[in-house]
C-alpha atoms as a PDB file:
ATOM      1  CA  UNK A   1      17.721  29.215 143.532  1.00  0.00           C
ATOM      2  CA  UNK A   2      14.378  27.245 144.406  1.00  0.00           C
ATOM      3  CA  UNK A   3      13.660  23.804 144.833  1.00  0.00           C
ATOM      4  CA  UNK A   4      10.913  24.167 142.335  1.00  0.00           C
ATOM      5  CA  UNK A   5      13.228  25.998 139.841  1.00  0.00           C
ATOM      6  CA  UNK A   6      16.174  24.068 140.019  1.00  0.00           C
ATOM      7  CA  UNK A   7      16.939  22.062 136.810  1.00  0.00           C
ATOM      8  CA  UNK A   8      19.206  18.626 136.147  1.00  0.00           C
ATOM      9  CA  UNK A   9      20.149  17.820 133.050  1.00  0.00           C
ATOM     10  CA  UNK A  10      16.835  20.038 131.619  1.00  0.00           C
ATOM     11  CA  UNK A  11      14.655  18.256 134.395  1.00  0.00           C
ATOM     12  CA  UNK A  12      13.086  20.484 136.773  1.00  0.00           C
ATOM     13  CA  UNK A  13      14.129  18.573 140.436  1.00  0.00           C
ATOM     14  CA  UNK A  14      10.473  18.335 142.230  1.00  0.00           C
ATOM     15  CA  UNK A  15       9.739  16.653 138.679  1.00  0.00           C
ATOM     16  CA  UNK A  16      12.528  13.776 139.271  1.00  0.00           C
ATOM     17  CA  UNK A  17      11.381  13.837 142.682  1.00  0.00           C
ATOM     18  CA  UNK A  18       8.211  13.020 141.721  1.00  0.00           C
ATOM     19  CA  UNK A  19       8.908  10.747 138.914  1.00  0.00           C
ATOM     20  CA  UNK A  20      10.857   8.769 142.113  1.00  0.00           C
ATOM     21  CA  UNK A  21       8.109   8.678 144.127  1.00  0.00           C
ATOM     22  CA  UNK A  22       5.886   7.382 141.166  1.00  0.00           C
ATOM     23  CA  UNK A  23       7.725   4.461 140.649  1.00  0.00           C
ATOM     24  CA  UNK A  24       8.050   3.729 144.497  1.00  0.00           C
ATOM     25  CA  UNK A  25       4.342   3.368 144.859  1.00  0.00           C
ATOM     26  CA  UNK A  26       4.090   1.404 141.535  1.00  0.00           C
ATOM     27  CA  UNK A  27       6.303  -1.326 142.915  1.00  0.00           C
ATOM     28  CA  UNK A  28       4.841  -0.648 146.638  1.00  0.00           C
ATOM     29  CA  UNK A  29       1.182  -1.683 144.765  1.00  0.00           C
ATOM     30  CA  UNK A  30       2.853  -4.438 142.636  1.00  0.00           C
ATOM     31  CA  UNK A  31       4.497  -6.489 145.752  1.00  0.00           C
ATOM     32  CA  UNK A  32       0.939  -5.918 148.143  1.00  0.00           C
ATOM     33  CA  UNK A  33      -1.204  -7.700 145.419  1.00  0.00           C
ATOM     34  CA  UNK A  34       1.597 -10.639 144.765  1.00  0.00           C
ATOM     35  CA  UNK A  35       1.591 -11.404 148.500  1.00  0.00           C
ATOM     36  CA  UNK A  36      -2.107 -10.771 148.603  1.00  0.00           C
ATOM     37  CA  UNK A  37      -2.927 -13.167 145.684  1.00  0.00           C
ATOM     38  CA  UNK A  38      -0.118 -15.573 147.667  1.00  0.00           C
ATOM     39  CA  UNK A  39      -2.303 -15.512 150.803  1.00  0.00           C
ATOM     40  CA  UNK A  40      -5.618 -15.945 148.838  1.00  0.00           C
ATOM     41  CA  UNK A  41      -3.848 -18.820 147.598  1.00  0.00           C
ATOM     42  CA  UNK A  42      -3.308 -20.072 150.558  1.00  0.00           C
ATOM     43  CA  UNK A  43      -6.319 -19.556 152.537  1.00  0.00           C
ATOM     44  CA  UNK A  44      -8.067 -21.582 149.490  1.00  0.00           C
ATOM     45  CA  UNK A  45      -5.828 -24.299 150.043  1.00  0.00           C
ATOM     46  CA  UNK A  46      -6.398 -24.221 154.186  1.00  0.00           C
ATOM     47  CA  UNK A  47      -9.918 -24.043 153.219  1.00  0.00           C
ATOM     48  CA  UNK A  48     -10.115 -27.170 151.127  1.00  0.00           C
ATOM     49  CA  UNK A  49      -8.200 -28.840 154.209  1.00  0.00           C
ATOM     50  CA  UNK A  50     -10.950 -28.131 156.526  1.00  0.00           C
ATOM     51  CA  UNK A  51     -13.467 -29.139 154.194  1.00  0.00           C
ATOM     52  CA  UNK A  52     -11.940 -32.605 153.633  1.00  0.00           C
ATOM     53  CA  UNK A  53     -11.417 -32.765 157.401  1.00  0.00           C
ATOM     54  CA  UNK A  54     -14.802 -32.333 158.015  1.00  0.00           C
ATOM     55  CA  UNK A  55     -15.705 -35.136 155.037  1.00  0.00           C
ATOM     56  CA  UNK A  56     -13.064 -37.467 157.439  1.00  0.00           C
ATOM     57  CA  UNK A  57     -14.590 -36.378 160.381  1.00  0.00           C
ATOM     58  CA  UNK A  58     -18.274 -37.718 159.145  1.00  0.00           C
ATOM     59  CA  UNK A  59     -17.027 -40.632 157.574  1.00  0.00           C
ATOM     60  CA  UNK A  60     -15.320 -41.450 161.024  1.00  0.00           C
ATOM     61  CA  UNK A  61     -18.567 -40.545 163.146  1.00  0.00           C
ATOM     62  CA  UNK A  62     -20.420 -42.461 160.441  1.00  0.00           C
ATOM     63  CA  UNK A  63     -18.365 -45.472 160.894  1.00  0.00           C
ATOM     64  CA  UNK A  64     -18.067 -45.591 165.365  1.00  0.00           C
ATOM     65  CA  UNK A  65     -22.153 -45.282 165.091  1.00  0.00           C
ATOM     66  CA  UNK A  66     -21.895 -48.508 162.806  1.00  0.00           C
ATOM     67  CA  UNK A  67     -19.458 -50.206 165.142  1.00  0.00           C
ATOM     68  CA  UNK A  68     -21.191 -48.934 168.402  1.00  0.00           C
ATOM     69  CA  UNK A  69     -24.628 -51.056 167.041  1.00  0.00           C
ATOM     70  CA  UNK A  70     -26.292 -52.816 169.694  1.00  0.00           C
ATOM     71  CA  UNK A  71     -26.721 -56.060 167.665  1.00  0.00           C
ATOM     72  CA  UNK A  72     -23.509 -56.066 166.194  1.00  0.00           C
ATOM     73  CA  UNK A  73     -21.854 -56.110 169.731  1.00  0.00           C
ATOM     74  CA  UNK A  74     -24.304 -58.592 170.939  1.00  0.00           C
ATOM     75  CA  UNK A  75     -23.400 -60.747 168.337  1.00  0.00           C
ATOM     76  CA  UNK A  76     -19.463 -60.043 168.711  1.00  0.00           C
ATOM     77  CA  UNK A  77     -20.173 -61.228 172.277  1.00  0.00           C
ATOM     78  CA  UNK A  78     -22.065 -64.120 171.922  1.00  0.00           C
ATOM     79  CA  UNK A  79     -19.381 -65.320 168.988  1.00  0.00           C
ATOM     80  CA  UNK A  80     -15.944 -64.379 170.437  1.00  0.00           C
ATOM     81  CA  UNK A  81     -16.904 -64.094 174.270  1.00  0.00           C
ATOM     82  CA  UNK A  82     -18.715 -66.997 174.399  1.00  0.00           C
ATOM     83  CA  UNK A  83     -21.616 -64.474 176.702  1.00  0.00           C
ATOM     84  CA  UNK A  84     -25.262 -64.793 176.849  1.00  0.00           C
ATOM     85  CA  UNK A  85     -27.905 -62.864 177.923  1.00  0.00           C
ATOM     86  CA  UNK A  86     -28.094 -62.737 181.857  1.00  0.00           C
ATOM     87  CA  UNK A  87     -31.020 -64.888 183.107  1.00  0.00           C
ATOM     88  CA  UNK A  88     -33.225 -64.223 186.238  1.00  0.00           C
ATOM     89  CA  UNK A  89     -31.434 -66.802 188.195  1.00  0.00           C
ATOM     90  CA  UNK A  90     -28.531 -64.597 188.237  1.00  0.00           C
ATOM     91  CA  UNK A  91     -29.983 -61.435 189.315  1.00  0.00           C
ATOM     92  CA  UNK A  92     -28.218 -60.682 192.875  1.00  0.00           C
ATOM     93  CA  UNK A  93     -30.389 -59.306 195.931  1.00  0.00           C
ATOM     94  CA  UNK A  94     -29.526 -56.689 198.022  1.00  0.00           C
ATOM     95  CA  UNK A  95     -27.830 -58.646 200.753  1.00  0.00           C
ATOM     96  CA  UNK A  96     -24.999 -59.974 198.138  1.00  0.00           C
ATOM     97  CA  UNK A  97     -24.758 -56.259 196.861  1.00  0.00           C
ATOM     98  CA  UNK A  98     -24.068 -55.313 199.965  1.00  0.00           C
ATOM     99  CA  UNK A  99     -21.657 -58.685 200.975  1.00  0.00           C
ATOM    100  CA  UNK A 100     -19.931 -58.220 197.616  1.00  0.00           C
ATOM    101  CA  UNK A 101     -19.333 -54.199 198.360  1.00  0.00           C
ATOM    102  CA  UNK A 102     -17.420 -55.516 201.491  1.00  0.00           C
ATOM    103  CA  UNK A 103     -15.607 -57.597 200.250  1.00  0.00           C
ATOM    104  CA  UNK A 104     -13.839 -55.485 197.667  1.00  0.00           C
ATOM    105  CA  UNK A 105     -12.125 -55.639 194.673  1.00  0.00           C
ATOM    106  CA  UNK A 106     -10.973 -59.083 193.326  1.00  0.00           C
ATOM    107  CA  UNK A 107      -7.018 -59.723 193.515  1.00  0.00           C
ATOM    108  CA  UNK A 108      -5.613 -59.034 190.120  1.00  0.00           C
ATOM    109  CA  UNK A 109      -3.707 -61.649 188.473  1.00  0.00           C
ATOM    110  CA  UNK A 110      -0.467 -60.636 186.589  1.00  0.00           C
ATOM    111  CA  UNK A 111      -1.192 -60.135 183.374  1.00  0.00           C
ATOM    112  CA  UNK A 112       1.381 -61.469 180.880  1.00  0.00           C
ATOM    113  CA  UNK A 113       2.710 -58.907 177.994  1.00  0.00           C
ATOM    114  CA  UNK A 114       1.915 -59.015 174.871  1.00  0.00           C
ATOM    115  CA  UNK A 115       5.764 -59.154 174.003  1.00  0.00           C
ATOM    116  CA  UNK A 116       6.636 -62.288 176.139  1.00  0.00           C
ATOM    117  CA  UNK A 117       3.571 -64.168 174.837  1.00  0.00           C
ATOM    118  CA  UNK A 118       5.225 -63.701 171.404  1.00  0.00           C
ATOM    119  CA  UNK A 119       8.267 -64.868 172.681  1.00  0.00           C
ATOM    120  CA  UNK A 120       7.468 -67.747 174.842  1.00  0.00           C
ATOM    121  CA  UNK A 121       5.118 -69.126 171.666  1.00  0.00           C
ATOM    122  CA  UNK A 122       2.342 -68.933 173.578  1.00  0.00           C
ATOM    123  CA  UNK A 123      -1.164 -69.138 171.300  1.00  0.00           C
ATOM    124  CA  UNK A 124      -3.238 -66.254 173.701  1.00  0.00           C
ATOM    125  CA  UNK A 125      -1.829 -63.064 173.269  1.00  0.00           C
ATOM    126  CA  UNK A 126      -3.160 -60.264 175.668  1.00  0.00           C
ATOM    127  CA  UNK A 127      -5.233 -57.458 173.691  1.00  0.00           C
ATOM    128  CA  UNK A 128      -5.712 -59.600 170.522  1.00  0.00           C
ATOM    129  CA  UNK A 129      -8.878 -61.103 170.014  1.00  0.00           C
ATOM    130  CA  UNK A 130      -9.060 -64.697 169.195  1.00  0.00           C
ATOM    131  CA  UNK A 131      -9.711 -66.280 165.444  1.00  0.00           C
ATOM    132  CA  UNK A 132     -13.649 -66.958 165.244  1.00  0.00           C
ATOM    133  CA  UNK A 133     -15.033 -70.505 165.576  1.00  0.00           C
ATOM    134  CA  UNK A 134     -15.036 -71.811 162.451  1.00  0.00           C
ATOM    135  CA  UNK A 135     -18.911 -72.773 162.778  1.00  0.00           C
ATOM    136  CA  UNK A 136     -19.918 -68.946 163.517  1.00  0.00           C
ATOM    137  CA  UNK A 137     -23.186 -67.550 163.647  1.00  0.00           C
ATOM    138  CA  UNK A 138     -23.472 -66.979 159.666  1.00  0.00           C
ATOM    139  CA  UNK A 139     -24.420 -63.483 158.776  1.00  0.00           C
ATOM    140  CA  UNK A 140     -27.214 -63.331 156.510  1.00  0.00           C
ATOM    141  CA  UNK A 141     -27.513 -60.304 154.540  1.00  0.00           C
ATOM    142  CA  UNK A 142     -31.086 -59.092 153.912  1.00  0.00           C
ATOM    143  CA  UNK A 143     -32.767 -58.667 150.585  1.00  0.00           C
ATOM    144  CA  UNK A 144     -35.849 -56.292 149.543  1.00  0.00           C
ATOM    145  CA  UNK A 145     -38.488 -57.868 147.807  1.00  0.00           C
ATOM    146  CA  UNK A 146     -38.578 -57.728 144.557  1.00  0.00           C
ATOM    147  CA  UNK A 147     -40.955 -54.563 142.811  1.00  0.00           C
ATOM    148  CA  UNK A 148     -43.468 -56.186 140.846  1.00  0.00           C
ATOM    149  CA  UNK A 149     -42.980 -55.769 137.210  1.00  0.00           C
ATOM    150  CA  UNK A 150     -39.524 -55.387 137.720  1.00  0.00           C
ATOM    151  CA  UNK A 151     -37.295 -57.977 136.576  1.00  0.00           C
ATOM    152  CA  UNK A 152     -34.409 -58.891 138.628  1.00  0.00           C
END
C-alpha cells in the first residue's frame, strides 16, 4: 500500500498530514504577528521616551544658557561676592607676572567640612552660599510700552 492511498478512519493519510501541517502554520502566523504587534508596541513606547528626552534635554540647555547670562552672574557677584569690576590700578605688569610665576602656588588652608560646620554650629558652611543682604540690588522687571489704542 501507498502513502498516498492509505486511508484512517475514511481519511486518506497525506490528507491528515496535510490538514497537520495547515494548522501548524496557522498558529506559526498567529504567534509572529502577536510578538510583532508586542514589539511595535514597544518601539512606540521607546519612541515616545526619546522624544520626551529630547523635550528635557532642551528645556535643560534652555535653562544653563539662562543661568550662564553674563549679567546675571555679574550681578550674583557683585551681590553675594561682594566683587567689582577690576580697575586699571590693578592691572599687573610683566615683572609681577613673572615674580608671581616664581613664587608659586599659594599654601592651601584646610578647609573645614561641610559636616563638622553643622556640627560645631558654625554659621559658614563650605559649598553653601550665604543668605543675600537684605538691602540687595532690587531686580526690576522690564515692561513694553503700551500699543496705542490698546487699553491696558
Amino acid at each position: 500500500m501507498s502513502v498516498f492511498t492509505r486511508k484512517i478512519r475514511g481519511f486518506r493519510l497525506i490528507d491528515l498530514v496535510g490538514v497537520g501541517l495547515l494548522v501548524v502554520v496557522v498558529l506559526g502566523v498567529y504567534l509572529a504577528k502577536t510578538m510583532a504587534g508586542r514589539e511595535r508596541a514597544e518601539i512606540a513606547t521607546i519612541e515616545r521616551q526619546i522624544k520626551a528626552e529630547a523635550a528635557r534635554i532642551r528645556l535643560l540647555q534652555a535653562e544653563v544658557a539662562h543661568l550662564e547670562q553674563p549679567g546675571r552672574l555679574e550681578r550674583l557677584s557683585v551681590v553675594y561676592l561682594k566683587m567689582e569690576p577690576v580697575g586699571a590700578n590693578r592691572e599687573a605688569s610683566v615683572d609681577q607676572i613673572v615674580d608671581v610665576a616664581r613664587a608659586g602656588p599659594p599654601k592651601k588652608a584646610k578647609a573645614v567640612s561641610a559636616v563638622a560646620a553643622m556640627v560645631n554650629g558654625s554659621g559658614v558652611i563650605p559649598g553653601v552660599p550665604p543668605p543675600p543682604p537684605p538691602q540687595a540690588y532690587p531686580v526690576r522687571v522690564a515692561e513694553a510700552p503700551a500699543e496705542p489704542g490698546v487699553a491696558p
